[in-house]
C-alpha atoms as a PDB file:
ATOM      1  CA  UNK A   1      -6.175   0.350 -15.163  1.00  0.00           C
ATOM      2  CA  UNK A   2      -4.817   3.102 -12.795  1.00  0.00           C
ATOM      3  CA  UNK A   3      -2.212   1.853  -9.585  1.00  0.00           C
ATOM      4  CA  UNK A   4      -4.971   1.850  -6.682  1.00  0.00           C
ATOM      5  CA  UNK A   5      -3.938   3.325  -3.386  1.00  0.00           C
ATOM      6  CA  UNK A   6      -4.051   0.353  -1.047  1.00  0.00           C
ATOM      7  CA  UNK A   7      -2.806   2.518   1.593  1.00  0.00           C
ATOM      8  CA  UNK A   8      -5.914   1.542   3.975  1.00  0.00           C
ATOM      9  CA  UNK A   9      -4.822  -2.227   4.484  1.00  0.00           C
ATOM     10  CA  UNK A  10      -1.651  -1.089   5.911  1.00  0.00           C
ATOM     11  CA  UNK A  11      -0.980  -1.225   9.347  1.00  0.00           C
ATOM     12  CA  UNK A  12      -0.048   2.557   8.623  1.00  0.00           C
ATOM     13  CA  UNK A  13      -2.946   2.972   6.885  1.00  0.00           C
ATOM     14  CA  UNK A  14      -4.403   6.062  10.016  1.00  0.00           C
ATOM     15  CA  UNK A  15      -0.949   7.655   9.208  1.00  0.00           C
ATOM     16  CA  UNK A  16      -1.153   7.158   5.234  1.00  0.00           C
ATOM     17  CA  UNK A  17      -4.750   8.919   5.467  1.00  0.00           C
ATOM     18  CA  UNK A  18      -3.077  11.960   7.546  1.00  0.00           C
ATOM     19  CA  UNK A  19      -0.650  12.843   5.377  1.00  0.00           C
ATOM     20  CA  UNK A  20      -1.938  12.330   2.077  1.00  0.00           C
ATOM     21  CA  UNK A  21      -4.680  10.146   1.263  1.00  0.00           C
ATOM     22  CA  UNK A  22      -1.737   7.341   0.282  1.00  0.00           C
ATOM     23  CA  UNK A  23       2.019   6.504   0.532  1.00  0.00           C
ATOM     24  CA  UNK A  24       4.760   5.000  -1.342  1.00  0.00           C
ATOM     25  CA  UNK A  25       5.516   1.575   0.372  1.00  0.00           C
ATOM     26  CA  UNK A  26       9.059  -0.264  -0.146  1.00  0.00           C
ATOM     27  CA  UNK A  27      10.017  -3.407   0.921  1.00  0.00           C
ATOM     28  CA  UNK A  28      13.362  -2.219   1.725  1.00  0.00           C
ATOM     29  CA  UNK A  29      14.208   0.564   4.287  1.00  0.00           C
ATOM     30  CA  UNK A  30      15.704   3.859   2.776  1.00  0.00           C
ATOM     31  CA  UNK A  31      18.245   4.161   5.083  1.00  0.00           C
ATOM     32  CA  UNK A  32      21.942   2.395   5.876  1.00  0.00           C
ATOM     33  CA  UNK A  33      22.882   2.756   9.648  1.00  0.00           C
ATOM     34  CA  UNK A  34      25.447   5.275   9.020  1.00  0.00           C
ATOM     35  CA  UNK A  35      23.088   7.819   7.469  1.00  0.00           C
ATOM     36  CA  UNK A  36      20.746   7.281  11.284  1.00  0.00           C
ATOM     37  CA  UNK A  37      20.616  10.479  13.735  1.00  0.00           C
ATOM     38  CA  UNK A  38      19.046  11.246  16.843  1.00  0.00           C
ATOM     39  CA  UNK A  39      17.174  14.360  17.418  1.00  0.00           C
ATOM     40  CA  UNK A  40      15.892  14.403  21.172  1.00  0.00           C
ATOM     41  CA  UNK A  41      14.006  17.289  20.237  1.00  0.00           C
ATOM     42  CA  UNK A  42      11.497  15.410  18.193  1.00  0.00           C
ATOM     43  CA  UNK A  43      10.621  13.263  21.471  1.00  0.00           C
ATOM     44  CA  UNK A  44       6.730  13.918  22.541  1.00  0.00           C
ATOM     45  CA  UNK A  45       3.352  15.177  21.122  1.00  0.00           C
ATOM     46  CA  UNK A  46       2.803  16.480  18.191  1.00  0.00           C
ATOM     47  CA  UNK A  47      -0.185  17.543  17.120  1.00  0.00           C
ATOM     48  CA  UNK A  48      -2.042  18.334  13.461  1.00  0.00           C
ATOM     49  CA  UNK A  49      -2.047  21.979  13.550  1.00  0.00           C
ATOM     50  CA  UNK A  50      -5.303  22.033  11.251  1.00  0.00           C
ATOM     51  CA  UNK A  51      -7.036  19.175  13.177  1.00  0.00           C
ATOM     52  CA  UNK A  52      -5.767  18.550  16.975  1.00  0.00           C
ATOM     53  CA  UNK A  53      -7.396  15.514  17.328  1.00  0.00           C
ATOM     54  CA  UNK A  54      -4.650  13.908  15.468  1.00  0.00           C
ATOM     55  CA  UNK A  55      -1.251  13.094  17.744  1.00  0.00           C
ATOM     56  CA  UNK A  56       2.061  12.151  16.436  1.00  0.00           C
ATOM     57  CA  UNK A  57       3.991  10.642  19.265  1.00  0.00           C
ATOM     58  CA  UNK A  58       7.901  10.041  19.251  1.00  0.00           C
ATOM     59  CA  UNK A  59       8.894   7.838  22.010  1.00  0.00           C
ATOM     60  CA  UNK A  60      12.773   6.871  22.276  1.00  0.00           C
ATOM     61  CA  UNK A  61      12.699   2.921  20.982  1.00  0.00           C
ATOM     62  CA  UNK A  62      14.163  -0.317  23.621  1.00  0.00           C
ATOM     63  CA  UNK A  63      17.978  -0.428  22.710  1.00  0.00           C
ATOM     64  CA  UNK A  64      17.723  -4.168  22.999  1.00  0.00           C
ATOM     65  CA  UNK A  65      18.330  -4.588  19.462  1.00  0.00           C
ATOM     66  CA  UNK A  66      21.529  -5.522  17.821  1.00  0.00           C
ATOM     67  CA  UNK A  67      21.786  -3.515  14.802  1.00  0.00           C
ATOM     68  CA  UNK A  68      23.509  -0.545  15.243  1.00  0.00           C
ATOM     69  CA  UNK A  69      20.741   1.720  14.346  1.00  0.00           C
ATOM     70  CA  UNK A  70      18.971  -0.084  17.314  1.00  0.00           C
ATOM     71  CA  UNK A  71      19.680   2.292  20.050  1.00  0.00           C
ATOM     72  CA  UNK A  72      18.384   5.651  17.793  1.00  0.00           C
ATOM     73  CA  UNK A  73      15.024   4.524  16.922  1.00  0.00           C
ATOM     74  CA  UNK A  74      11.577   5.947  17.590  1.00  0.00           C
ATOM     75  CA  UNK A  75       8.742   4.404  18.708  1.00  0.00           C
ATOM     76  CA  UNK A  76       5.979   5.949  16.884  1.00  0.00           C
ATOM     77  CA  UNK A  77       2.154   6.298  17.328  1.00  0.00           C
ATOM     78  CA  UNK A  78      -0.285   7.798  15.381  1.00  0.00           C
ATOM     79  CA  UNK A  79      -3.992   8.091  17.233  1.00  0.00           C
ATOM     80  CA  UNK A  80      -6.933   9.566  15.265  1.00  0.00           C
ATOM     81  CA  UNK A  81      -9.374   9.924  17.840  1.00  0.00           C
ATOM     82  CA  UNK A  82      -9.972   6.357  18.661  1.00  0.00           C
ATOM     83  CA  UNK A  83      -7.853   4.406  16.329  1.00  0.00           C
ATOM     84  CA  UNK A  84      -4.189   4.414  16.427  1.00  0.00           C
ATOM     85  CA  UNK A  85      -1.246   2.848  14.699  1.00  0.00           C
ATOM     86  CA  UNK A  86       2.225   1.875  15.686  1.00  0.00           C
ATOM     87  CA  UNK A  87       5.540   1.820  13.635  1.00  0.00           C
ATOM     88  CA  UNK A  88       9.092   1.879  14.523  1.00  0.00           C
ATOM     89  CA  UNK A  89      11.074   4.970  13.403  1.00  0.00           C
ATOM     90  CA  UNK A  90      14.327   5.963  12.309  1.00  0.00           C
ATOM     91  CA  UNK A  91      15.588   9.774  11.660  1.00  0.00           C
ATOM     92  CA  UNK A  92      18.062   9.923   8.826  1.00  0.00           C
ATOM     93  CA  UNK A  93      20.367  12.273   6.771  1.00  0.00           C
ATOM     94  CA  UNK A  94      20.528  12.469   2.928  1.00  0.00           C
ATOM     95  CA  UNK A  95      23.143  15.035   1.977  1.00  0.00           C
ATOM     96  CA  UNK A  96      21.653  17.903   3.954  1.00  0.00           C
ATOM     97  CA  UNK A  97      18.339  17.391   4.122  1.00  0.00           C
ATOM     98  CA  UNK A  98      16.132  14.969   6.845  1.00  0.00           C
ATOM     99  CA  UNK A  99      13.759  11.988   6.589  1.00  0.00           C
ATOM    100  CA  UNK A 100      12.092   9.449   8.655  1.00  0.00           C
ATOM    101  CA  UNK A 101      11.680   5.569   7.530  1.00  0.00           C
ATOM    102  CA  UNK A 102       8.922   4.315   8.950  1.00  0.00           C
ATOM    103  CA  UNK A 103       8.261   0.329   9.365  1.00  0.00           C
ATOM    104  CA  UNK A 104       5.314  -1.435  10.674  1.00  0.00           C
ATOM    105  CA  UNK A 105       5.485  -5.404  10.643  1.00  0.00           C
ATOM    106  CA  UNK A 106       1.776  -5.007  11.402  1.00  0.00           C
ATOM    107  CA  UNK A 107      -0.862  -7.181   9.486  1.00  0.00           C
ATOM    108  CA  UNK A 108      -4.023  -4.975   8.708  1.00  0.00           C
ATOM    109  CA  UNK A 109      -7.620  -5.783   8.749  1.00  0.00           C
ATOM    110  CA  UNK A 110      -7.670  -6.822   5.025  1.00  0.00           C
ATOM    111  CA  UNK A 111      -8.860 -10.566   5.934  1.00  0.00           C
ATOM    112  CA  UNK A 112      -6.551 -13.586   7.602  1.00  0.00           C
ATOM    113  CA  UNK A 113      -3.728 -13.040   5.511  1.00  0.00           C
ATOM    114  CA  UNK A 114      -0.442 -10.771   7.336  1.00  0.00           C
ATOM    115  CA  UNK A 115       0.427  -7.953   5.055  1.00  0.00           C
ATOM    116  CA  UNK A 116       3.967  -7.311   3.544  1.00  0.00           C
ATOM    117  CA  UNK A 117       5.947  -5.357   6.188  1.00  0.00           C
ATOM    118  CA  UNK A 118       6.601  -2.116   4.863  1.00  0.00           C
ATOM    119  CA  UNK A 119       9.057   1.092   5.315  1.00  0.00           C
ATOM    120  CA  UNK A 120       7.389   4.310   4.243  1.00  0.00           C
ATOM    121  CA  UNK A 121       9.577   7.492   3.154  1.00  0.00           C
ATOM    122  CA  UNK A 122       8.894  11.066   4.796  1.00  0.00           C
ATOM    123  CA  UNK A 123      10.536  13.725   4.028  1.00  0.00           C
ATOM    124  CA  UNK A 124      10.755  16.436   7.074  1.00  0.00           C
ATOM    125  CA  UNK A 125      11.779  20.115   7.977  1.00  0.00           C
ATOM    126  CA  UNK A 126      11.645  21.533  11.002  1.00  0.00           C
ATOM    127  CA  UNK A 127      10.871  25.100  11.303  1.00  0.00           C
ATOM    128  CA  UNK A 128      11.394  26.596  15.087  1.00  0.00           C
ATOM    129  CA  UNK A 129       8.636  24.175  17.484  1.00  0.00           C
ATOM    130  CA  UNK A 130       6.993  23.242  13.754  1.00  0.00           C
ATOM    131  CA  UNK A 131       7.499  20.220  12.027  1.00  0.00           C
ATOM    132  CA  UNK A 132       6.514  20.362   8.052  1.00  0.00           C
ATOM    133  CA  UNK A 133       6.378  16.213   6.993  1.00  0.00           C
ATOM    134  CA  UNK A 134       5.728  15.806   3.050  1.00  0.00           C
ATOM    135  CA  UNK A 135       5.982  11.918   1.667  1.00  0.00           C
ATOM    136  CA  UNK A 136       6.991  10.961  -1.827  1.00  0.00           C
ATOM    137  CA  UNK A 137       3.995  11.493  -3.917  1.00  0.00           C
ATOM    138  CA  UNK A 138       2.137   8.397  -4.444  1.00  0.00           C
ATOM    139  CA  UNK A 139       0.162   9.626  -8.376  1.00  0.00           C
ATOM    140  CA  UNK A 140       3.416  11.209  -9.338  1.00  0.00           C
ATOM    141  CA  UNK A 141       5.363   8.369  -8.714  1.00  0.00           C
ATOM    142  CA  UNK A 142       3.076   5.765 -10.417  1.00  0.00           C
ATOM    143  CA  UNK A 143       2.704   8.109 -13.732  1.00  0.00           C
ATOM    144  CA  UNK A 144       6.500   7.969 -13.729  1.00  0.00           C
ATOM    145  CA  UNK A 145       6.909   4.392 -13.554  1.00  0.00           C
ATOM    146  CA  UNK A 146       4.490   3.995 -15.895  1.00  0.00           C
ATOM    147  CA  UNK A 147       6.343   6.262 -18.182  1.00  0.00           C
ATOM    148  CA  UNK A 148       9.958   5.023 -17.252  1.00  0.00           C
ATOM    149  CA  UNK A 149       9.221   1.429 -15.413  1.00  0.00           C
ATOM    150  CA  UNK A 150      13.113   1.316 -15.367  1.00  0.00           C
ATOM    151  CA  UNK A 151      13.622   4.733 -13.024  1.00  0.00           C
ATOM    152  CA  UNK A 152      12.782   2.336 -10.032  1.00  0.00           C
ATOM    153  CA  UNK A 153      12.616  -1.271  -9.427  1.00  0.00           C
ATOM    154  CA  UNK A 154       9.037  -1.772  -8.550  1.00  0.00           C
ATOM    155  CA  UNK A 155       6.027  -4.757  -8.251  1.00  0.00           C
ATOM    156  CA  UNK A 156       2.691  -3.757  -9.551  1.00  0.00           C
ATOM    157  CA  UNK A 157      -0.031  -6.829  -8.087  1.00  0.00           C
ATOM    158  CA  UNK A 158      -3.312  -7.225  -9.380  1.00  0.00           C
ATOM    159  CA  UNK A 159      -6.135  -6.482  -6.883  1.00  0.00           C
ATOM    160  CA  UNK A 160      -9.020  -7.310  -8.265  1.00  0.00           C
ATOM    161  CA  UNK A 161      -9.522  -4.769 -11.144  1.00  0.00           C
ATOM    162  CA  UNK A 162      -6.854  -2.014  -9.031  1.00  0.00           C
ATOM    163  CA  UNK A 163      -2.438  -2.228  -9.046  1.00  0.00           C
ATOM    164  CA  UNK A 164      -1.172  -1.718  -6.263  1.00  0.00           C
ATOM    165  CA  UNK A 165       2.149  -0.256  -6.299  1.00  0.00           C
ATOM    166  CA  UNK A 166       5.256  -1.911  -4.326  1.00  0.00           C
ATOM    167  CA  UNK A 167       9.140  -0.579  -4.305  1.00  0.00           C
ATOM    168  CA  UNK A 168      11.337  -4.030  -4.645  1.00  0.00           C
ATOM    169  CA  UNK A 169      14.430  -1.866  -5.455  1.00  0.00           C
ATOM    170  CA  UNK A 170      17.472  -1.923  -2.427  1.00  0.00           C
ATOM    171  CA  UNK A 171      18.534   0.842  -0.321  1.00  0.00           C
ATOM    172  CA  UNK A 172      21.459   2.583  -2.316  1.00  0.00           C
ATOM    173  CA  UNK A 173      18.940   2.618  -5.332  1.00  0.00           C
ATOM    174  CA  UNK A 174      16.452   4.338  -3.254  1.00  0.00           C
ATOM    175  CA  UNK A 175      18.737   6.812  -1.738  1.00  0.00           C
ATOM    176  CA  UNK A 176      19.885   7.632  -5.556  1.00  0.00           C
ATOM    177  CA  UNK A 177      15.594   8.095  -6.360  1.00  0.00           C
ATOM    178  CA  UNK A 178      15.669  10.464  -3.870  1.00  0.00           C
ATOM    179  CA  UNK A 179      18.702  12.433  -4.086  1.00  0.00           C
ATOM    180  CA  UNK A 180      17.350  12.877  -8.187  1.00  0.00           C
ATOM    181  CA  UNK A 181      14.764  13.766  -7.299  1.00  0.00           C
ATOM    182  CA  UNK A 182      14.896  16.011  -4.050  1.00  0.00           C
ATOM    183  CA  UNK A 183      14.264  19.093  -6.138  1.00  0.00           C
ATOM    184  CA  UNK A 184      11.254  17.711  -7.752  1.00  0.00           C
ATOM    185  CA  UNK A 185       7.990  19.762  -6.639  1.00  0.00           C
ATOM    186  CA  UNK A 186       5.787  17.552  -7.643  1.00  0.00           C
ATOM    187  CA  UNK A 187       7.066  14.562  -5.242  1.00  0.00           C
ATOM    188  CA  UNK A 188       6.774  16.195  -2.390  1.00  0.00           C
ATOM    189  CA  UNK A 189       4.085  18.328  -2.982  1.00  0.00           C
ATOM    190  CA  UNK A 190       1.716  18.017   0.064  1.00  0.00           C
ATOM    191  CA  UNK A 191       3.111  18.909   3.377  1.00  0.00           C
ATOM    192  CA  UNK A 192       0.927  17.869   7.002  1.00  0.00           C
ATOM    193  CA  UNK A 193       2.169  20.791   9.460  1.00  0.00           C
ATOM    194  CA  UNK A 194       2.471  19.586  12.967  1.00  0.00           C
ATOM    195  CA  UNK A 195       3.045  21.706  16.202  1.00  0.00           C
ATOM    196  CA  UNK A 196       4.612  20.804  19.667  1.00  0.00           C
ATOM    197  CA  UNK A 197       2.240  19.973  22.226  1.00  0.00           C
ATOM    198  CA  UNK A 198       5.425  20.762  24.840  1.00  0.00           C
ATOM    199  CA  UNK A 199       6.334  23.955  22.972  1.00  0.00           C
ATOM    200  CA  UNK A 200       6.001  27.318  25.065  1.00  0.00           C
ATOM    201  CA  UNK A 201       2.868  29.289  24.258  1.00  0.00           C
ATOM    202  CA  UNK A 202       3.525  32.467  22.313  1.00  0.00           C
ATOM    203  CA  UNK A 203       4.242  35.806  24.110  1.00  0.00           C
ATOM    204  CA  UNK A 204       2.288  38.807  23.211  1.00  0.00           C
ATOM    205  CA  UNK A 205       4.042  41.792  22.875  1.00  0.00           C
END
């Protein structure tokens, strides 16, 4: 039996869809406090640059929280047309290069039953009023794990006939994943452009 992609009974299941089709989920976020930035810049619309009906909205999160990451997080919302989803975000560093940890405590529409809460991993680069988001491969990283099952500590549950996937491994195992495997073309192999609805419109020459 092949891992399923059980993306679509995720509260982030809109976002999952826009990216790739599927995302790695962890139960623990992939970021420590200290590794949390900022970036004003990335407040606003974005927008799908191949399909504008999709809007990625950064909104700075309520400070009221205690944690010290508290006061830099996003509130995020994906719309779809009609449908939307909402996760908290956080911007973080890895050696020099930037990601976003998403989290939804959000049950889906899978039946009565809440879904785990979950922290998704996206990688991002930011080219002039561009953003280029890539997440961590969801078929590459089950092949591996069923190769290796040691390279990451992981839950597999039984769905009916499908797996569905689940990181169980900490943070500072995680960030090591990552960091091995930042060079890795097949992990981050699809990319979702997106394009600032606030940017200035080009000037002809």
């Amino acid at each position: 039996m092949k891992l399923k992609r059980m993306s679509v009974a995720l509260g982030i299941g809109g976002l999952a869809l826009a990216l790739t089709g599927c995302v790695v989920t962890s139960v623990y976020p992939f970021y420590f406090a200290k590794d949390v930035v900022f970036d004003p810049t990335s407040l606003g619309v974005w927008v799908n640059k191949d399909s504008t009906k999709e809007q990625w909205k950064f909104e700075r999160e309520d400070a009221g929280a205690s944690e010290d990451a508290g006061a830099r997080a996003y509130r995020f919302t994906y719309t779809d047309g009609q449908k939307s989803s909402v996760a908290q975000a956080h911007l973080f560093k890895l050696q020099d290069e930037t990601f976003l940890d998403l989290f939804t405590s959000e049950c889906g529409e899978a039946g009565m039953f809440p879904m785990i809460p979950s922290h998704v991993l996206v990688r991002v680069t930011r080219t002039g009023s561009a953003l280029r988001l890539a997440v961590l491969d969801y078929d590459w990283l089950g092949k591996l794990l069923e190769q290796k099952p040691k390279a990451l500590r992981h839950h597999v549950t039984l769905v009916g006939r499908d797996r569905w996937l689940v990181l169980t491994a900490g943070t500072k195992e995680l960030q090591r994943f990552v960091l091995r495997h930042l060079h890795t073309k097949a992990a981050w192999e699809e990319e979702t452009e997106l394009q600032s609805m606030s940017a200035p419109p080009a000037t002809k020459n």
